[in-house]
N, C-alpha and C. Protein backbone atom coordinates (compact mmCIF):
# COMPACT_ATOMS: atom_id res chain seq x y z
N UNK A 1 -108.46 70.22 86.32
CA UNK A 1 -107.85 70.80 85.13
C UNK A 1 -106.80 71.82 85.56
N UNK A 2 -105.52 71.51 84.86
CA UNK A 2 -104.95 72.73 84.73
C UNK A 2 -104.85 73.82 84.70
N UNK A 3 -103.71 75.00 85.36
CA UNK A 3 -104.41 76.57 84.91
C UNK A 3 -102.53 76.77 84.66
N UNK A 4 -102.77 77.24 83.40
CA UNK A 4 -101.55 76.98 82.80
C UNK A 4 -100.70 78.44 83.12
N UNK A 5 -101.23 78.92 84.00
CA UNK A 5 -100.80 80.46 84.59
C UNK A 5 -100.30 80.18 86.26
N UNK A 6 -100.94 79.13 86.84
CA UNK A 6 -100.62 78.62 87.97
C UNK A 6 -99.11 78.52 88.68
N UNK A 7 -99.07 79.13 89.54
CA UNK A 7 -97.54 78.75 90.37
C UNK A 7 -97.46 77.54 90.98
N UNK A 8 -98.43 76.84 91.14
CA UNK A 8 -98.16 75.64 91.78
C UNK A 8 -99.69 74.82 91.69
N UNK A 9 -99.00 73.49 91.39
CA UNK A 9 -100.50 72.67 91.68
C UNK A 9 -100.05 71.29 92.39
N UNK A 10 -101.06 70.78 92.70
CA UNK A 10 -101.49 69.16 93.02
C UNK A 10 -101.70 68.38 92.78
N UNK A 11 -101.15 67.16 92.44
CA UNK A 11 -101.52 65.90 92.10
C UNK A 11 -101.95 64.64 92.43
N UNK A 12 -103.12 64.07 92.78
CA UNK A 12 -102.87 63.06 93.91
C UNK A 12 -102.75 61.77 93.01
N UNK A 13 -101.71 60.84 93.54
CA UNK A 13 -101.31 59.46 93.25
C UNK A 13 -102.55 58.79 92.28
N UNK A 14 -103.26 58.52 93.33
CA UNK A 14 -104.51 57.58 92.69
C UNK A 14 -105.05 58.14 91.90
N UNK A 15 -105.52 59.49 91.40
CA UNK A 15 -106.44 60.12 90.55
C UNK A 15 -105.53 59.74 89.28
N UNK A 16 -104.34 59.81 89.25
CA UNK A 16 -103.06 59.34 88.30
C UNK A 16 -103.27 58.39 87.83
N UNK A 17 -103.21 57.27 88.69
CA UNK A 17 -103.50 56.06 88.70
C UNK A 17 -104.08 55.63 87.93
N UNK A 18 -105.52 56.01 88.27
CA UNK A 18 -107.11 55.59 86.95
C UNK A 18 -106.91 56.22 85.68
N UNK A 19 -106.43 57.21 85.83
CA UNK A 19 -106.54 58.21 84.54
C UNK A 19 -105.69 56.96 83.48
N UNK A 20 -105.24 55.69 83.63
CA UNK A 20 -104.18 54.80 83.20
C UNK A 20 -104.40 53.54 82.78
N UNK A 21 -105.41 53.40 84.39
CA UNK A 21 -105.88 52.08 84.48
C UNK A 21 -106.67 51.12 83.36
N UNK A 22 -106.14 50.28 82.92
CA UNK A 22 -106.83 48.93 82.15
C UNK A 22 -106.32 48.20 81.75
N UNK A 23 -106.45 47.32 80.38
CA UNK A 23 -105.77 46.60 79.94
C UNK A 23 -105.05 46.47 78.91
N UNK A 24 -105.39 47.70 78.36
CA UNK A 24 -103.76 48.12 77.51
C UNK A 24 -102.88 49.48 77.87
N UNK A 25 -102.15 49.50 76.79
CA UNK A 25 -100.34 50.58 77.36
C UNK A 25 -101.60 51.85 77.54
N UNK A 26 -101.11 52.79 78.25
CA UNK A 26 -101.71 53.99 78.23
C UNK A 26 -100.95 55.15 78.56
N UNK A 27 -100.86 56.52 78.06
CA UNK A 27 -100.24 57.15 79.04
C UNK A 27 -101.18 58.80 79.05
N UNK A 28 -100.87 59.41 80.48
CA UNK A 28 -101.71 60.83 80.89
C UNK A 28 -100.35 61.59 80.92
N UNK A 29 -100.59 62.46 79.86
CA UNK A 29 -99.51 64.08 80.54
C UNK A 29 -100.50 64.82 81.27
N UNK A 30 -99.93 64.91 82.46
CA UNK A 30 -100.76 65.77 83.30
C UNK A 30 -99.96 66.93 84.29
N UNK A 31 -98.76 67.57 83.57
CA UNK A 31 -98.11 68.38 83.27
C UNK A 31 -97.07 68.33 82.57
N UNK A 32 -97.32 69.87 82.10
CA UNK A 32 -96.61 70.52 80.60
C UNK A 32 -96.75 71.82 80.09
N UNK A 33 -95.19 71.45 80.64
CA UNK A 33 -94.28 73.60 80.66
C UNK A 33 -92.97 73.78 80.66
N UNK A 34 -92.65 74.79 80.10
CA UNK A 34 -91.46 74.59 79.30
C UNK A 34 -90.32 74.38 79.76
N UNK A 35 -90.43 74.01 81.09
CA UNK A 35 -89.47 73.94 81.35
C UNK A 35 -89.06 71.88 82.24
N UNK A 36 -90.72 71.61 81.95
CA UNK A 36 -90.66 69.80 83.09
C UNK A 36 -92.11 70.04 82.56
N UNK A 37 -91.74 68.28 82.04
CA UNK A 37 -93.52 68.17 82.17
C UNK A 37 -93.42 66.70 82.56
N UNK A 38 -94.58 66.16 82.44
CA UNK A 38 -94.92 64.78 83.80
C UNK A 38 -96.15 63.75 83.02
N UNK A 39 -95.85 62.71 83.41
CA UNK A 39 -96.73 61.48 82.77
C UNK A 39 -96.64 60.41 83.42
N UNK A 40 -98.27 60.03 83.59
CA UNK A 40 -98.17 58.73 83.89
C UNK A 40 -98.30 57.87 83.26
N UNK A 41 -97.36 56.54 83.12
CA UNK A 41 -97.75 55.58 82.31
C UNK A 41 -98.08 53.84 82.61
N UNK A 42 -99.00 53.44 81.99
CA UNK A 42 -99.03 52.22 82.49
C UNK A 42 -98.99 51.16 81.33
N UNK A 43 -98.24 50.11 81.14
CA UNK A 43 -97.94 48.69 80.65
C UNK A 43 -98.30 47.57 81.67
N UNK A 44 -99.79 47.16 80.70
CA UNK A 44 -100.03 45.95 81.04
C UNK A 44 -98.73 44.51 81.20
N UNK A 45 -99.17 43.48 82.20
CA UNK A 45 -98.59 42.33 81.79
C UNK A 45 -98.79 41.73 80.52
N UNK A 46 -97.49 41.96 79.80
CA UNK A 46 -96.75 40.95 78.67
C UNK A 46 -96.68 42.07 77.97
N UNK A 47 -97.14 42.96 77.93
CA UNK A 47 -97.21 44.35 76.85
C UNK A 47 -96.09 44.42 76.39
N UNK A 48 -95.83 45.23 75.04
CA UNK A 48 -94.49 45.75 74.61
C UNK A 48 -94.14 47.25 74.37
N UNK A 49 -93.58 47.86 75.48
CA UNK A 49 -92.60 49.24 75.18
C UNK A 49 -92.24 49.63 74.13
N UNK A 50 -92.82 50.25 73.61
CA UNK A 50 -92.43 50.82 72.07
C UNK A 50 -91.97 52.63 72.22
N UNK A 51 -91.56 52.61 73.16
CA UNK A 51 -90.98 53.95 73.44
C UNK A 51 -89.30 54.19 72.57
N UNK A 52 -89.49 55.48 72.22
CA UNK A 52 -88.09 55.46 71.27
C UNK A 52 -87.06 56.83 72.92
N UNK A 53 -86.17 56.80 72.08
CA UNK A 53 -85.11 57.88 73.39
C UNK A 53 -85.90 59.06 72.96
N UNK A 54 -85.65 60.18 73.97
CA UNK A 54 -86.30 61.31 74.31
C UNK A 54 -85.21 62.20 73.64
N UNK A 55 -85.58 63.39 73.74
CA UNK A 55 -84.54 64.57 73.17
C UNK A 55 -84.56 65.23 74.35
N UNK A 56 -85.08 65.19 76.07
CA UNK A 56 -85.37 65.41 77.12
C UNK A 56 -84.03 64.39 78.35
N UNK A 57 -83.92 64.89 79.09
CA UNK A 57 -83.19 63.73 80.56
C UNK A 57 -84.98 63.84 81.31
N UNK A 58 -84.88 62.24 81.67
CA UNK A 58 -85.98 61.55 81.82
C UNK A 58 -85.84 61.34 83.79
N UNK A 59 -86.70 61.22 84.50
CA UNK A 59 -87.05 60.38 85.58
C UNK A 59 -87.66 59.26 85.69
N UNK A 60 -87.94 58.06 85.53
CA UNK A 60 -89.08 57.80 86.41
C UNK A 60 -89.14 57.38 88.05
N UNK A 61 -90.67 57.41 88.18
CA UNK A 61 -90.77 56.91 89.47
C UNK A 61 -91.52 55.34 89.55
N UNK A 62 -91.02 54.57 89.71
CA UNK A 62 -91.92 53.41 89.75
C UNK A 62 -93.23 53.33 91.03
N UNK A 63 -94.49 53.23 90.41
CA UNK A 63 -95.87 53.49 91.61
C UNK A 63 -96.20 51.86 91.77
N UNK A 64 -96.53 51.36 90.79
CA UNK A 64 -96.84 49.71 90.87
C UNK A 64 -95.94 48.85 89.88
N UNK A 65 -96.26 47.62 90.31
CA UNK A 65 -95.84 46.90 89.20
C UNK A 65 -94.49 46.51 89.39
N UNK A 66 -94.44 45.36 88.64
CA UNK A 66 -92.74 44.73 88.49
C UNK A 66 -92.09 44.28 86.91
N UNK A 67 -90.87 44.79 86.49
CA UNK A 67 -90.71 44.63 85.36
C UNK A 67 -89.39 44.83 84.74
N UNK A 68 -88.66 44.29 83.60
CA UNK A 68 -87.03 45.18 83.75
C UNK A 68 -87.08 45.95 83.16
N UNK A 69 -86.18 47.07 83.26
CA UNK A 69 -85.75 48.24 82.20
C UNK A 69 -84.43 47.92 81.78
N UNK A 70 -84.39 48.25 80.51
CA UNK A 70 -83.10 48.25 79.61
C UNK A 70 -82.71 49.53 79.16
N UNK A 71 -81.19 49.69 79.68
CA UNK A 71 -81.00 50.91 79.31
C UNK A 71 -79.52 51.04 78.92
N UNK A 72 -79.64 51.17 77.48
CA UNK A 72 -78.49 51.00 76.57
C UNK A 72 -78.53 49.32 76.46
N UNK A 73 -77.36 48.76 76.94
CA UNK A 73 -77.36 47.77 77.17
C UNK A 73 -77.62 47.17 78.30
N UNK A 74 -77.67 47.69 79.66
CA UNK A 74 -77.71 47.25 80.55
C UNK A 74 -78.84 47.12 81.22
N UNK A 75 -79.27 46.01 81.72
CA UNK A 75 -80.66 45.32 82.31
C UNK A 75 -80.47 45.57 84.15
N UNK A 76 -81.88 46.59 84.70
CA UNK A 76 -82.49 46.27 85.69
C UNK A 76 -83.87 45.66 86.18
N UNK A 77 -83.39 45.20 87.18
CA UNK A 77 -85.12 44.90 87.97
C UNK A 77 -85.55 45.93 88.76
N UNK A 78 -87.29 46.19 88.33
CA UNK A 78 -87.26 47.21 88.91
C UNK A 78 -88.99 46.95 89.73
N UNK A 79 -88.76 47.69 90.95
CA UNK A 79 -90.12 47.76 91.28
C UNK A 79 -90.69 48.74 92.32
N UNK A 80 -91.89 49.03 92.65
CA UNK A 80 -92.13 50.12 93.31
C UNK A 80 -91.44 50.86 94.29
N UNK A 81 -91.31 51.80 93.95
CA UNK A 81 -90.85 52.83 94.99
C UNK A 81 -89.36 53.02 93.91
N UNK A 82 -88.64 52.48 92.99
CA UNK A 82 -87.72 52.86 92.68
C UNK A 82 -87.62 53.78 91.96
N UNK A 83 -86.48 54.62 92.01
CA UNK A 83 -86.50 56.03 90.85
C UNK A 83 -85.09 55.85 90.09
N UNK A 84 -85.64 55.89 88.68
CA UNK A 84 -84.76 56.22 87.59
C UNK A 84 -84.63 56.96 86.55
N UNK A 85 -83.37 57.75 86.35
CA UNK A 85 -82.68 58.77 85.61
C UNK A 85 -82.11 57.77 84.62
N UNK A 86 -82.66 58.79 83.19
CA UNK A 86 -82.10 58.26 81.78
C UNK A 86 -81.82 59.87 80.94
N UNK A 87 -80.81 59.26 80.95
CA UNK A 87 -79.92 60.72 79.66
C UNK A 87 -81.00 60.65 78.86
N UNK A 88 -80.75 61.89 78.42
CA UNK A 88 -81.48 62.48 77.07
C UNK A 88 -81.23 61.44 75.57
N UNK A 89 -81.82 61.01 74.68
CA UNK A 89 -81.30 60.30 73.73
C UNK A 89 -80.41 58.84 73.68
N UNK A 90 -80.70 58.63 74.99
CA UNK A 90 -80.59 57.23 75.63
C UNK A 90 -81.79 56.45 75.37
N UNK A 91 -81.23 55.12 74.59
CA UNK A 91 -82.03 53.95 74.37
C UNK A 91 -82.59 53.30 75.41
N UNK A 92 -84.07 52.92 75.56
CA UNK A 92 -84.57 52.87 76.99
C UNK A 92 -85.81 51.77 77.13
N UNK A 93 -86.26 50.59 77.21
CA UNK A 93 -87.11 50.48 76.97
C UNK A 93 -87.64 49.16 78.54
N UNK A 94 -88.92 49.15 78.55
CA UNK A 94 -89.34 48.15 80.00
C UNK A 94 -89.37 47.00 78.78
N UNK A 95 -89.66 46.12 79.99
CA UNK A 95 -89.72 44.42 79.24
C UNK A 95 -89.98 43.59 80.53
N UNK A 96 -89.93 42.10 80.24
CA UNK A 96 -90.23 41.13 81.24
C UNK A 96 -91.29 41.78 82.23
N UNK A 97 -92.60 42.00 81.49
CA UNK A 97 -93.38 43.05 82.58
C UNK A 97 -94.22 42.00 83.64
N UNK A 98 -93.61 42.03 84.81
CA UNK A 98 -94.61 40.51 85.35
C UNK A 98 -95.81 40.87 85.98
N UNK A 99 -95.96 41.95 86.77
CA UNK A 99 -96.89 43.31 87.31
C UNK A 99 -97.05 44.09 86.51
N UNK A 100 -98.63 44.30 86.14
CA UNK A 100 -99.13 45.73 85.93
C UNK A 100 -98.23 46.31 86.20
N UNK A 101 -97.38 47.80 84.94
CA UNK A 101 -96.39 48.49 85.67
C UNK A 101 -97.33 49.79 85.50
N UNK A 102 -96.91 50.92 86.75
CA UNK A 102 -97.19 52.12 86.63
C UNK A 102 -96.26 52.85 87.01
N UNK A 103 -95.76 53.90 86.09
CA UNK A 103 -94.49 54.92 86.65
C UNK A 103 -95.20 56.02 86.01
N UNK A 104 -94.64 57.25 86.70
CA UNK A 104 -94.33 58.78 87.00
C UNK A 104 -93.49 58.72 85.83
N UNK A 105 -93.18 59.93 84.91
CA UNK A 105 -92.30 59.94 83.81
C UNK A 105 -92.36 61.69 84.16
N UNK A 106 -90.99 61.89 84.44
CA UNK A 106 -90.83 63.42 84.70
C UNK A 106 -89.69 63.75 83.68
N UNK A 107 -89.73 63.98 82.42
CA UNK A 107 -89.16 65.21 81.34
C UNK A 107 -88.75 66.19 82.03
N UNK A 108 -87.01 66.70 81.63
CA UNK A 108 -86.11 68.00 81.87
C UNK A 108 -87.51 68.86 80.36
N UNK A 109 -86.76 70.42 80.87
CA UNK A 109 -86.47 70.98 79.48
C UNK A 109 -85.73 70.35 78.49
N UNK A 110 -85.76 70.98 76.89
CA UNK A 110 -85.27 69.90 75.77
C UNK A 110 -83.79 70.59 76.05
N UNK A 111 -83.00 69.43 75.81
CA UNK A 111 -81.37 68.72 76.29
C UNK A 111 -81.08 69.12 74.87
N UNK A 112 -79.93 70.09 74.70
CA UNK A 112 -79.23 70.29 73.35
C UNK A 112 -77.73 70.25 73.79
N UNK A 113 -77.60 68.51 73.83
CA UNK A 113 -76.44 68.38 73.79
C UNK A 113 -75.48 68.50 72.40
């Protein structure tokens, strides 16, 4: 657990991981502060992304899984180990999920563009 007074903490991969794991969409915030907060999320194979744009600039980190992301219009393939940046209020969504996907989702502070 959290100590929301903390200068620094730890996260390990796999504990992430489970907190996720099964057979439907799931997601863990497992930090959140005002200035970055962090999530893991996982989409089963065939699932559907129902994520809308953020009011945040986004990261992810891809941990497992294979699948595309669409962003705006433009289509990648994406798979572990890759990291991607999405503007704030940028249309964003995974698809063609062929792997269990699991990504890291790291939120800026809120973006008042």
């Amino acid at each position: 657990m959290s100590d929301d007074n903390a200068d620094w903490e730890v996260f390990r991969v796999p504990e992430l991981i489970d907190k996720v794991a099964g057979e439907q969409p799931r997601i863990h915030e497992f930090l959140n502060r005002p200035s970055m907060s962090g999530i893991v999320y996982h989409l089963p194979v065939g699932c559907r992304d129902l994520q809308a744009p953020h009011a945040e600039d986004e990261v992810y980190v891809v941990l497992q899984g294979r699948a595309r992301l669409r962003i705006g219009a433009v289509e990648h393939t994406i798979g572990p180990g890759d990291v991607l940046f999405v503007r704030a209020t940028t249309a964003h969504s995974f698809f063609d999920i062929e792997q269990d996907l699991t990504v890291l989702a790291f939120f800026g502070a809120r973006n008042l563009r």
